[in-house]
C-alpha atoms as a PDB file:
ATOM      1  CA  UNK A   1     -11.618  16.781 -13.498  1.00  0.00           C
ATOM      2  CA  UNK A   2     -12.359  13.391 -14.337  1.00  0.00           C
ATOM      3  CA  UNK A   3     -12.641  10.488 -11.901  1.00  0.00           C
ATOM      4  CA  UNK A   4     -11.590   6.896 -12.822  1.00  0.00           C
ATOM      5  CA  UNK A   5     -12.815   5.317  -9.812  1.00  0.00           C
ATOM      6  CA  UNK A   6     -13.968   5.674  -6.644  1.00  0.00           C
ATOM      7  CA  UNK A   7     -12.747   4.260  -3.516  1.00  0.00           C
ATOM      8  CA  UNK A   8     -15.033   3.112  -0.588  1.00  0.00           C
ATOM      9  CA  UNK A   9     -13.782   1.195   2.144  1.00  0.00           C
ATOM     10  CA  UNK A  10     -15.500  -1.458   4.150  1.00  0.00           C
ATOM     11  CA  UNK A  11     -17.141   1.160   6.295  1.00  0.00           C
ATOM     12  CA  UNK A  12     -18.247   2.954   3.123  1.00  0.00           C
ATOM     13  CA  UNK A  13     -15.924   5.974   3.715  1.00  0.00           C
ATOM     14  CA  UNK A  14     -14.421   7.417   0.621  1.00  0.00           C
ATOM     15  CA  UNK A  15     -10.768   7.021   0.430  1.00  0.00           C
ATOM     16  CA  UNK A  16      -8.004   7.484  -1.767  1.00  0.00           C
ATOM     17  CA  UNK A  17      -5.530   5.500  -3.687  1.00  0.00           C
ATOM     18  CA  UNK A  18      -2.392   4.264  -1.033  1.00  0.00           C
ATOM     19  CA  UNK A  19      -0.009   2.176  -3.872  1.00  0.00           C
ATOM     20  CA  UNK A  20       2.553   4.450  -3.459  1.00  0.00           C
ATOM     21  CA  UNK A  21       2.461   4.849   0.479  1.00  0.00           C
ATOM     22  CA  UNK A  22       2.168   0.985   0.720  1.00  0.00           C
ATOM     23  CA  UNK A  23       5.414   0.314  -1.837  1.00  0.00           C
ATOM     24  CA  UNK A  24       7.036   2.735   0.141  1.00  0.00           C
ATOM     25  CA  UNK A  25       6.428   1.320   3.353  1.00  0.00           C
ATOM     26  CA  UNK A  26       7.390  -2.499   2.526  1.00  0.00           C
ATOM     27  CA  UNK A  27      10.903  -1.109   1.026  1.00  0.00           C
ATOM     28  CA  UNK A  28      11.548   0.456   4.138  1.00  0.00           C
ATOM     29  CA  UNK A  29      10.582  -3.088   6.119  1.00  0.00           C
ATOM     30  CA  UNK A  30      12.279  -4.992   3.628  1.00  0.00           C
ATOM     31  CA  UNK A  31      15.539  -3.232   3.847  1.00  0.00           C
ATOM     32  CA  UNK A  32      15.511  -2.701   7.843  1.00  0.00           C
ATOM     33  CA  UNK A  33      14.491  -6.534   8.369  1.00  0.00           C
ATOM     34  CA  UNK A  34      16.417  -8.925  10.131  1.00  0.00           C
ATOM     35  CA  UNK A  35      14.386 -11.367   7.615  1.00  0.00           C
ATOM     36  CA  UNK A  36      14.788 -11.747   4.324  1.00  0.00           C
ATOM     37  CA  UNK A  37      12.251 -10.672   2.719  1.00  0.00           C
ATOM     38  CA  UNK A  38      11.167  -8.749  -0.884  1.00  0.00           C
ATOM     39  CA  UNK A  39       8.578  -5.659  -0.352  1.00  0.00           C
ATOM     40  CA  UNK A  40       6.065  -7.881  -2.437  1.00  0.00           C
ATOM     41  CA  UNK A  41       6.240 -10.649   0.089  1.00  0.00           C
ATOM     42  CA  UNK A  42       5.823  -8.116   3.136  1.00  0.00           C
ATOM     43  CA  UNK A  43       2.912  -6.675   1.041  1.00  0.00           C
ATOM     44  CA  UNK A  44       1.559 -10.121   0.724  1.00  0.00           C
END
């Protein structure tokens, strides 16, 4: 397998990518807020 990056965080600990747990996490906000607010601004 070939690796396009790597992820470290800011304690050096490898990670992995979270885009898709993040974008699924400010929809959910977004549509249970009493706010209005877009996912992108939550994400923001």
């Amino acid at each position: 397998m070939k690796y396009k990056a790597v992820f470290l965080d800011f304690y050096g600990t490898l990670v992995h990518e979270d885009d898709r747990v993040i974008e699924d996490i400010t929809r959910k906000l977004s549509a249970n807020s009493q706010l209005p607010s877009t996912p992108k601004e939550i994400a923001s």
